[in-house]
C-alpha atoms as a PDB file:
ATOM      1  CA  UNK A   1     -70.219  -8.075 -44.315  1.00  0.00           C
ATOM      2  CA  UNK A   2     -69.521 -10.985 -46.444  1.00  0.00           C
ATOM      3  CA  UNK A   3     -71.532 -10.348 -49.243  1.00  0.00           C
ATOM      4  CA  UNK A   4     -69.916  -6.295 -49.482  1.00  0.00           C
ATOM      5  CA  UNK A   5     -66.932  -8.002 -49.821  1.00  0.00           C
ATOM      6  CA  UNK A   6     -68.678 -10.309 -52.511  1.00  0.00           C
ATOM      7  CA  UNK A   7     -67.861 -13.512 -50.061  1.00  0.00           C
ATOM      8  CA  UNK A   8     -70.357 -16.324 -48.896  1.00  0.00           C
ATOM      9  CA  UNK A   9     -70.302 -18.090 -45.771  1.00  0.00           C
ATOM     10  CA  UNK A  10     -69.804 -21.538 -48.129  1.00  0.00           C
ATOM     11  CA  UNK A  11     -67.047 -19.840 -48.687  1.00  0.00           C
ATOM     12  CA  UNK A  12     -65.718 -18.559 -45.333  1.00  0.00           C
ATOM     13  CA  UNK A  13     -66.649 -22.045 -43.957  1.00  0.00           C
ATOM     14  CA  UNK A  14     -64.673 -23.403 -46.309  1.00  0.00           C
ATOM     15  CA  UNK A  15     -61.597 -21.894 -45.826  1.00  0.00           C
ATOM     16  CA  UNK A  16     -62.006 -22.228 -41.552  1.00  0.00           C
ATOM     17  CA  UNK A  17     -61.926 -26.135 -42.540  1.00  0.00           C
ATOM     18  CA  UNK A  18     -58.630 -25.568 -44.686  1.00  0.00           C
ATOM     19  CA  UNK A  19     -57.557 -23.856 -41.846  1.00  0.00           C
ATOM     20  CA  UNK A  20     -58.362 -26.538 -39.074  1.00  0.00           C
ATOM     21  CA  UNK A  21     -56.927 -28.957 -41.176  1.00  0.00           C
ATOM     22  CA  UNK A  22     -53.646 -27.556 -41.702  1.00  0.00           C
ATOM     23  CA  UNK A  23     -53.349 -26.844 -37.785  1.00  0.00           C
ATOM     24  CA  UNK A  24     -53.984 -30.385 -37.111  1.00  0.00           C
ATOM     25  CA  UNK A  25     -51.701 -31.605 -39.224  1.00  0.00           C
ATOM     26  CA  UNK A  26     -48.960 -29.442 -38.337  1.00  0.00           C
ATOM     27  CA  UNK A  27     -49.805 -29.961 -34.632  1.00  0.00           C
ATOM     28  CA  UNK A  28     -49.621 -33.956 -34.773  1.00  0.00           C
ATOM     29  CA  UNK A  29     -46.660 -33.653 -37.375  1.00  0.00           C
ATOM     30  CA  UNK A  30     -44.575 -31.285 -37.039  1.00  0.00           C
ATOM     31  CA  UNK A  31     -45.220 -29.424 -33.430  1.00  0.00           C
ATOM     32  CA  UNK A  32     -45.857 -32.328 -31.034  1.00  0.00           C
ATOM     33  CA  UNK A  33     -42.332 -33.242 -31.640  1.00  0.00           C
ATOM     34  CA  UNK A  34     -40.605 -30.108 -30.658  1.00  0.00           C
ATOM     35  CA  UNK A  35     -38.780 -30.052 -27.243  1.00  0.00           C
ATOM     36  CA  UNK A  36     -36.896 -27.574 -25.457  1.00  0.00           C
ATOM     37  CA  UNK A  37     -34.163 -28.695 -23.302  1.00  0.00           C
ATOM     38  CA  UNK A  38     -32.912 -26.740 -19.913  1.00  0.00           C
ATOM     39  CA  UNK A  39     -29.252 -26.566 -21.851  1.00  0.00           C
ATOM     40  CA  UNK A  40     -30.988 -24.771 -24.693  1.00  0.00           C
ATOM     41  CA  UNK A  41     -32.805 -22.414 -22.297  1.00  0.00           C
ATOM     42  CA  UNK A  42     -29.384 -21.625 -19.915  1.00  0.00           C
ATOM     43  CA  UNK A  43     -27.576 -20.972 -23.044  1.00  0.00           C
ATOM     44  CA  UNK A  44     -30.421 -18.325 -24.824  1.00  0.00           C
ATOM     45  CA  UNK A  45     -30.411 -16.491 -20.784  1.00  0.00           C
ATOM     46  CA  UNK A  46     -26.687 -16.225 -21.148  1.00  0.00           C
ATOM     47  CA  UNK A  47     -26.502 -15.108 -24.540  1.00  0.00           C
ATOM     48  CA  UNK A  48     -29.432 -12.445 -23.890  1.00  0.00           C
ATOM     49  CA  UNK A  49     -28.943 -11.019 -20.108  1.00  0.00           C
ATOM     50  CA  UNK A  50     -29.707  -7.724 -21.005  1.00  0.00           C
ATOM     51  CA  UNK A  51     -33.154  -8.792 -22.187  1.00  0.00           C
ATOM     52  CA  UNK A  52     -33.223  -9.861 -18.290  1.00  0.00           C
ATOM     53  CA  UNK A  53     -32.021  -7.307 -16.521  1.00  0.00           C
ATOM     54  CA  UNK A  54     -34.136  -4.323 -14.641  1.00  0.00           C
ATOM     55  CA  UNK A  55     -31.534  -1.897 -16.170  1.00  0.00           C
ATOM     56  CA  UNK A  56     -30.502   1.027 -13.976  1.00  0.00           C
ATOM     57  CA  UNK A  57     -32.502   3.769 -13.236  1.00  0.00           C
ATOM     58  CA  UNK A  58     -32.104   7.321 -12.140  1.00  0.00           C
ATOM     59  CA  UNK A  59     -34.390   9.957 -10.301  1.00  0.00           C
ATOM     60  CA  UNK A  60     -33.871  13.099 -12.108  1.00  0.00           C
ATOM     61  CA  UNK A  61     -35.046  16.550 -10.683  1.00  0.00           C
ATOM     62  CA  UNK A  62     -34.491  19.762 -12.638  1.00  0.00           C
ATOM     63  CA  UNK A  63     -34.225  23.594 -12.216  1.00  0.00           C
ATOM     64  CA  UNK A  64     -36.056  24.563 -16.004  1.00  0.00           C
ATOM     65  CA  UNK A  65     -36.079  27.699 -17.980  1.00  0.00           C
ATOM     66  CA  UNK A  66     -37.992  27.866 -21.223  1.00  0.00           C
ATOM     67  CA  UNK A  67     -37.381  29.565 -24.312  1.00  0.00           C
ATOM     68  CA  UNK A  68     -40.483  29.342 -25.630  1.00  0.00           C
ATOM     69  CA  UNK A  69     -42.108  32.437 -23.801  1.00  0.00           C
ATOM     70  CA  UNK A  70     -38.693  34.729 -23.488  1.00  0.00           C
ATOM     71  CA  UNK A  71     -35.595  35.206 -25.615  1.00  0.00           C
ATOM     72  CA  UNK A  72     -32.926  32.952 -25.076  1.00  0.00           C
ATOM     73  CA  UNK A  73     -30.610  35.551 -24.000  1.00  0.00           C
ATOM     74  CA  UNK A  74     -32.675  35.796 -21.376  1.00  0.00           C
ATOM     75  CA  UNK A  75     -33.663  32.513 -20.098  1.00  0.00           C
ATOM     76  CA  UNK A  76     -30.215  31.916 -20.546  1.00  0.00           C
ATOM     77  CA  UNK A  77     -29.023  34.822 -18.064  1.00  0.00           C
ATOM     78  CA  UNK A  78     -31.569  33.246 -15.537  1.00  0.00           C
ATOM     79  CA  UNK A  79     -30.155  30.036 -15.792  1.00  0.00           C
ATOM     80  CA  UNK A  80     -26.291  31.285 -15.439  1.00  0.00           C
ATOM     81  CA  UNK A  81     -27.994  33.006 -11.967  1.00  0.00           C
ATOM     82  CA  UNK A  82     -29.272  30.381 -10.816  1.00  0.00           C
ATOM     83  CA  UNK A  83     -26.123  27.734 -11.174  1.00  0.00           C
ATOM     84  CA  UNK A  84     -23.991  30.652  -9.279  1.00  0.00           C
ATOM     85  CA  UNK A  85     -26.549  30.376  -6.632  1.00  0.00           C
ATOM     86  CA  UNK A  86     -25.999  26.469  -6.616  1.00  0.00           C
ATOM     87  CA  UNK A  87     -22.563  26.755  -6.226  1.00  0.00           C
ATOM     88  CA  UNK A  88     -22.546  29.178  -3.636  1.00  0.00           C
ATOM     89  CA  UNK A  89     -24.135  26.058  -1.530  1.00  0.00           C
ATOM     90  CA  UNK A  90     -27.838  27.436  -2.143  1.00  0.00           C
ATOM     91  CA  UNK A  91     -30.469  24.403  -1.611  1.00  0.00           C
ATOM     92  CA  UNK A  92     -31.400  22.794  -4.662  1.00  0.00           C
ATOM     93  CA  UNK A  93     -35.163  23.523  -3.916  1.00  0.00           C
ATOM     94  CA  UNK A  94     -34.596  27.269  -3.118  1.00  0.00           C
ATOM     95  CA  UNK A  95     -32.884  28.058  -5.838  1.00  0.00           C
ATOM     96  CA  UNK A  96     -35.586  26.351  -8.171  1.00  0.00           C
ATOM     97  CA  UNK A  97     -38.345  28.123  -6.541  1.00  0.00           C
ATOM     98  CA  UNK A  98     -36.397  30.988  -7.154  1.00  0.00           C
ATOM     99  CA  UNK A  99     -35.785  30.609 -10.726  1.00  0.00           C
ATOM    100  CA  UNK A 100     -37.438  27.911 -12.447  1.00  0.00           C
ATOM    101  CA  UNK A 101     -40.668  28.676 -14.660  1.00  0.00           C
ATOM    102  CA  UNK A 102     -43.845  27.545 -12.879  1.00  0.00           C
ATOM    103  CA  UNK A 103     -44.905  24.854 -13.930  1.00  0.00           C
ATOM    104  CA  UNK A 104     -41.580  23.052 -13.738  1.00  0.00           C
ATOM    105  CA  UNK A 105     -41.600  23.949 -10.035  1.00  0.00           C
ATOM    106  CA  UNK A 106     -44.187  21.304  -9.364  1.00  0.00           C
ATOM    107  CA  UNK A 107     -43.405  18.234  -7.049  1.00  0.00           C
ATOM    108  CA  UNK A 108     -39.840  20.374  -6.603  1.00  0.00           C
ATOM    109  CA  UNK A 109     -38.971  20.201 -10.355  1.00  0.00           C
ATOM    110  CA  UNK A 110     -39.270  16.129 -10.054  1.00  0.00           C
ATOM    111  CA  UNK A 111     -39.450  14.302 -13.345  1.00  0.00           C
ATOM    112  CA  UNK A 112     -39.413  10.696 -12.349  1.00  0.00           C
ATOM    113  CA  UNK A 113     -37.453   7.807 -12.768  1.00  0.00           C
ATOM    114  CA  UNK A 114     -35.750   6.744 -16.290  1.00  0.00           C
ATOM    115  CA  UNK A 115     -33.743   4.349 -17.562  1.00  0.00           C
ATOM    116  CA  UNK A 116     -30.956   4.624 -20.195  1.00  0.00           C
ATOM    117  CA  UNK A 117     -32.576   5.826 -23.943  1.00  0.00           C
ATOM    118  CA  UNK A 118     -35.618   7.395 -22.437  1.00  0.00           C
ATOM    119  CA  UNK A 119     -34.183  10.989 -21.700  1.00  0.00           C
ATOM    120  CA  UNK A 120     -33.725  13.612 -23.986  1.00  0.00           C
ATOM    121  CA  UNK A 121     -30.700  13.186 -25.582  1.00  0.00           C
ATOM    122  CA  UNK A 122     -28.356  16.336 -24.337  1.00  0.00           C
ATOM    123  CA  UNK A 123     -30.031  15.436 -20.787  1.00  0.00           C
ATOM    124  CA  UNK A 124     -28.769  11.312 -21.200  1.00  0.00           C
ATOM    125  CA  UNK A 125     -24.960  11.858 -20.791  1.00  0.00           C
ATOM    126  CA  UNK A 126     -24.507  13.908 -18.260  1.00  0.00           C
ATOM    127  CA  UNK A 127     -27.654  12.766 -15.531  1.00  0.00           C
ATOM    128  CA  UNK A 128     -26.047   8.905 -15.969  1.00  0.00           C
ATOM    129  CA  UNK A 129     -22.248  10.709 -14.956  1.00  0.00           C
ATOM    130  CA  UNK A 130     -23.458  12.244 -12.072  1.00  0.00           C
ATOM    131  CA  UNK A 131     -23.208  10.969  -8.689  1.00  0.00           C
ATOM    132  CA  UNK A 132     -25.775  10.721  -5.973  1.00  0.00           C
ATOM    133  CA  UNK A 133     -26.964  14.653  -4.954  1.00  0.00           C
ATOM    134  CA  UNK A 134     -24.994  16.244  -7.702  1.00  0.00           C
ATOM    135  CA  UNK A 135     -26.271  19.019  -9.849  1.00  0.00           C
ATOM    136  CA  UNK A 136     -25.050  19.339 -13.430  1.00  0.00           C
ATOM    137  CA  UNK A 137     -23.590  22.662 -15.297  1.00  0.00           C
ATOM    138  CA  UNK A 138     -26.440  23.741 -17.956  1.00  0.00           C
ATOM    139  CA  UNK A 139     -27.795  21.897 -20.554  1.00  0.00           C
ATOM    140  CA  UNK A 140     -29.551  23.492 -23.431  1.00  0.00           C
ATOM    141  CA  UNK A 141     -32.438  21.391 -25.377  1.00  0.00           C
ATOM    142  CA  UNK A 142     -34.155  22.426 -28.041  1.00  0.00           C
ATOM    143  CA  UNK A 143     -37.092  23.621 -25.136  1.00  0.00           C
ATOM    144  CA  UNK A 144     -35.252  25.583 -23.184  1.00  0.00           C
ATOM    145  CA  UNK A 145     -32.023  25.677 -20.635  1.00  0.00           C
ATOM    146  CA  UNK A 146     -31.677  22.988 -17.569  1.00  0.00           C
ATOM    147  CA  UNK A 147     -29.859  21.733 -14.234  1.00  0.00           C
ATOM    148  CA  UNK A 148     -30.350  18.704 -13.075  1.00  0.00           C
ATOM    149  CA  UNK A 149     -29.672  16.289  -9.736  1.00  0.00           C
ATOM    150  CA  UNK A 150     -29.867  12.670  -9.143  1.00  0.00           C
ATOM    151  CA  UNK A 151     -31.996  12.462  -6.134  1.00  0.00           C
ATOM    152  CA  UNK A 152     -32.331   8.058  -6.856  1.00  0.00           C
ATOM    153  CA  UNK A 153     -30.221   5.977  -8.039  1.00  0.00           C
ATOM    154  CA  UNK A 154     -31.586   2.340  -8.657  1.00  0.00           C
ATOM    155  CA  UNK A 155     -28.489  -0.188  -9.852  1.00  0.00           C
ATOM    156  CA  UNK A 156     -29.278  -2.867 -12.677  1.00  0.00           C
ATOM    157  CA  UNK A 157     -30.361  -6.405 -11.438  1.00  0.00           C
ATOM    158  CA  UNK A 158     -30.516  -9.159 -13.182  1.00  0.00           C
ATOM    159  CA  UNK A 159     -33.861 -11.315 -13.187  1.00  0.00           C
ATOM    160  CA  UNK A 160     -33.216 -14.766 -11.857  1.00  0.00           C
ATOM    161  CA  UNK A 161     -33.502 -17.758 -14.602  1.00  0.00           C
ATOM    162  CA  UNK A 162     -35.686 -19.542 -13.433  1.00  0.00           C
ATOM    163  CA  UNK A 163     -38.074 -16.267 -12.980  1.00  0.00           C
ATOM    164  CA  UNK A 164     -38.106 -16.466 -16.730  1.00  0.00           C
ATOM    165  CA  UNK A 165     -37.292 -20.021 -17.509  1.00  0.00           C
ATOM    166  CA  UNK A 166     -41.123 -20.568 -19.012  1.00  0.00           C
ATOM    167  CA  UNK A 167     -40.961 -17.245 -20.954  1.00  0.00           C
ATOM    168  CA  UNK A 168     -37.682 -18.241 -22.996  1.00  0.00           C
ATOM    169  CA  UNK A 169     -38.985 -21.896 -23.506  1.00  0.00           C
ATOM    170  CA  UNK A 170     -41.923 -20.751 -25.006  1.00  0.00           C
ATOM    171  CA  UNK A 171     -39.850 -18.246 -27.105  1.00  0.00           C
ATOM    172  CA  UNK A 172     -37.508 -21.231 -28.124  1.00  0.00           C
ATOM    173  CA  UNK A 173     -40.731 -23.254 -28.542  1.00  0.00           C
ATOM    174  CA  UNK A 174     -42.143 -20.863 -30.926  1.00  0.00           C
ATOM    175  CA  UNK A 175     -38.794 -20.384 -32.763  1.00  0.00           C
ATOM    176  CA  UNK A 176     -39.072 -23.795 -33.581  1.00  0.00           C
ATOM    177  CA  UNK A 177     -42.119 -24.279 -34.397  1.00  0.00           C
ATOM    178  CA  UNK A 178     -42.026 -21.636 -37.161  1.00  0.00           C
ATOM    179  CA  UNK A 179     -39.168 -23.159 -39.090  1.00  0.00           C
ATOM    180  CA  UNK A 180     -40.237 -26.852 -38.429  1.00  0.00           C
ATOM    181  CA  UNK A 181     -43.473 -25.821 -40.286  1.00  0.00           C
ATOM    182  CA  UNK A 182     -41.908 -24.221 -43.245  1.00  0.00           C
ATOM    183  CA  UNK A 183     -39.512 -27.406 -43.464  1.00  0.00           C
ATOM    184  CA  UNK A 184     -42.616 -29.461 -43.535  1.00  0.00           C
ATOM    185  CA  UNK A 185     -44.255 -27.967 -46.202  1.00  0.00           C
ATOM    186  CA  UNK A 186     -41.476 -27.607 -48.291  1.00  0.00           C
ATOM    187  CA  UNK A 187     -40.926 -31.144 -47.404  1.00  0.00           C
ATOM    188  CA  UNK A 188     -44.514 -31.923 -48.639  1.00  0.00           C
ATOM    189  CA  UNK A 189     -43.760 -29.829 -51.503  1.00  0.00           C
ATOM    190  CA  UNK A 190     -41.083 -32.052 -52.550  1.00  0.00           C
ATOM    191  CA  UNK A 191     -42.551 -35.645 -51.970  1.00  0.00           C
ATOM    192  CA  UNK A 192     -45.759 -35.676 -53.480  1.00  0.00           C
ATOM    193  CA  UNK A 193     -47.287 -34.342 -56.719  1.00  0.00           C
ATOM    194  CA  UNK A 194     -49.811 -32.571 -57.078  1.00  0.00           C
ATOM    195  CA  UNK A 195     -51.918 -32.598 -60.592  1.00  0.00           C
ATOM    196  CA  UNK A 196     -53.838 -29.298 -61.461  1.00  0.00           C
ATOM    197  CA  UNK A 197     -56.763 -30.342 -62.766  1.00  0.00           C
ATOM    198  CA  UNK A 198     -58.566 -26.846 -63.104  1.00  0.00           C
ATOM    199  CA  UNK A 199     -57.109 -24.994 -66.294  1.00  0.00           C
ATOM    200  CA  UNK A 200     -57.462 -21.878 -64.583  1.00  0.00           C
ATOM    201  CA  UNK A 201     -55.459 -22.656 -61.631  1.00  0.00           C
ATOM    202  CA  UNK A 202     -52.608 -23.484 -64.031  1.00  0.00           C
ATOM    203  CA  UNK A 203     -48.850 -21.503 -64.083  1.00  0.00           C
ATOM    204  CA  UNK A 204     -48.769 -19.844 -67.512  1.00  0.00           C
ATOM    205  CA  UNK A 205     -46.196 -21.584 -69.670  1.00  0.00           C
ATOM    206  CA  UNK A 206     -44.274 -18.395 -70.110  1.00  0.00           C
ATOM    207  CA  UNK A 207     -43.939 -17.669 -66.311  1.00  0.00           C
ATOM    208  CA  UNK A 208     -43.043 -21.525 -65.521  1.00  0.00           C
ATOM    209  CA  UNK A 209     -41.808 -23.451 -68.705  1.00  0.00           C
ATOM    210  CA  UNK A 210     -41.453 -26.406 -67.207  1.00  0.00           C
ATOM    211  CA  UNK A 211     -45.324 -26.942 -66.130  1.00  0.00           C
ATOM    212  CA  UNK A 212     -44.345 -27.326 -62.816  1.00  0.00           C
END
């Protein structure tokens, strides 16, 4: 592989003792330093709680008529039907059995849990408004014609700090670490001079007038 790539392993070996190197002197210069103190990991929990939080979560069941296989005046007439039927007091279930396309009769029209963002978007709204057992007026989507109930409701917890007090240290940590590193070497770049020795390796003049 090295050589279709017109590499040696002198060369790869090389560059995995550059690489060493420079992690070992970051590590004992820069990185064995850094500390991360409880105020700084309170203060990133507060400022974040929604990264920490199990976000509410609803259990959305649906009465579905597709477009894709009849015209929409149709499907849409079915749909009307079947949301009279509801509010005549008609079971959710029996009326879905009754109207729904097949295969969105499965598991009683159940689509599963979801959180806010991860419905459609004409669905989103309205499912999150409803209450507990409510059914919704139609919804057209670019599929087809819906109804939908809440059958769960889960309500948004937060996750204890100190459930996560090693995964934002180590966030902080790493935070750190990254710009302590790229201080250091521009630090480095700064103190000591470096002589190019190799006239190939050299800036062109015109790019960098000042040889530098």
């Amino acid at each position: 592989t090295l050589k279709n790539q017109g590499m040696s392993l002198l060369w790869l070996k090389d560059q995995l003792k550059r690489g060493i190197l420079y992690q070992r002197v970051i590590l004992s210069n820069v990185y064995a330093s850094i500390t991360v103190s409880d105020e700084e990991i309170s203060d990133y929990y507060n400022r974040n709680i929604n990264e920490f939080s199990s976000g509410e979560e609803i259990r959305v069941r649906q009465i579905f008529v597709s477009t894709s296989d009849k015209d929409d005046a149709s499907a849409l007439a079915t749909i009307n039907e079947a949301l009279t039927k509801l509010k005549e007091g008609t079971d959710f279930i029996s009326v879905l059995n009754q109207f729904a396309d097949e295969k969105a009769r499965i598991n009683d029209g159940d689509i599963g849990y979801f959180k806010k963002g991860e419905l459609v978007g004409a669905l989103e709204e309205p499912a999150f408004k409803l209450n507990l057992g409510n059914f919704s007026d139609v919804i057209k989507t670019d599929n087809g014609y819906h109804i939908i109930q809440i059958t769960e409701r889960k309500i948004a917890k937060e996750i204890p700090l100190d459930s996560v007090r090693q995964t934002i240290a180590d966030k902080i940590r790493q935070s750190k670490m990254e710009e302590a590193g790229k201080e250091y070497i521009e630090k480095l770049k700064k103190d000591y001079f470096v002589e190019i020795l190799d006239p190939t390796l050299k800036p062109k003049i015109e790019n960098n007038p000042k040889g530098n």
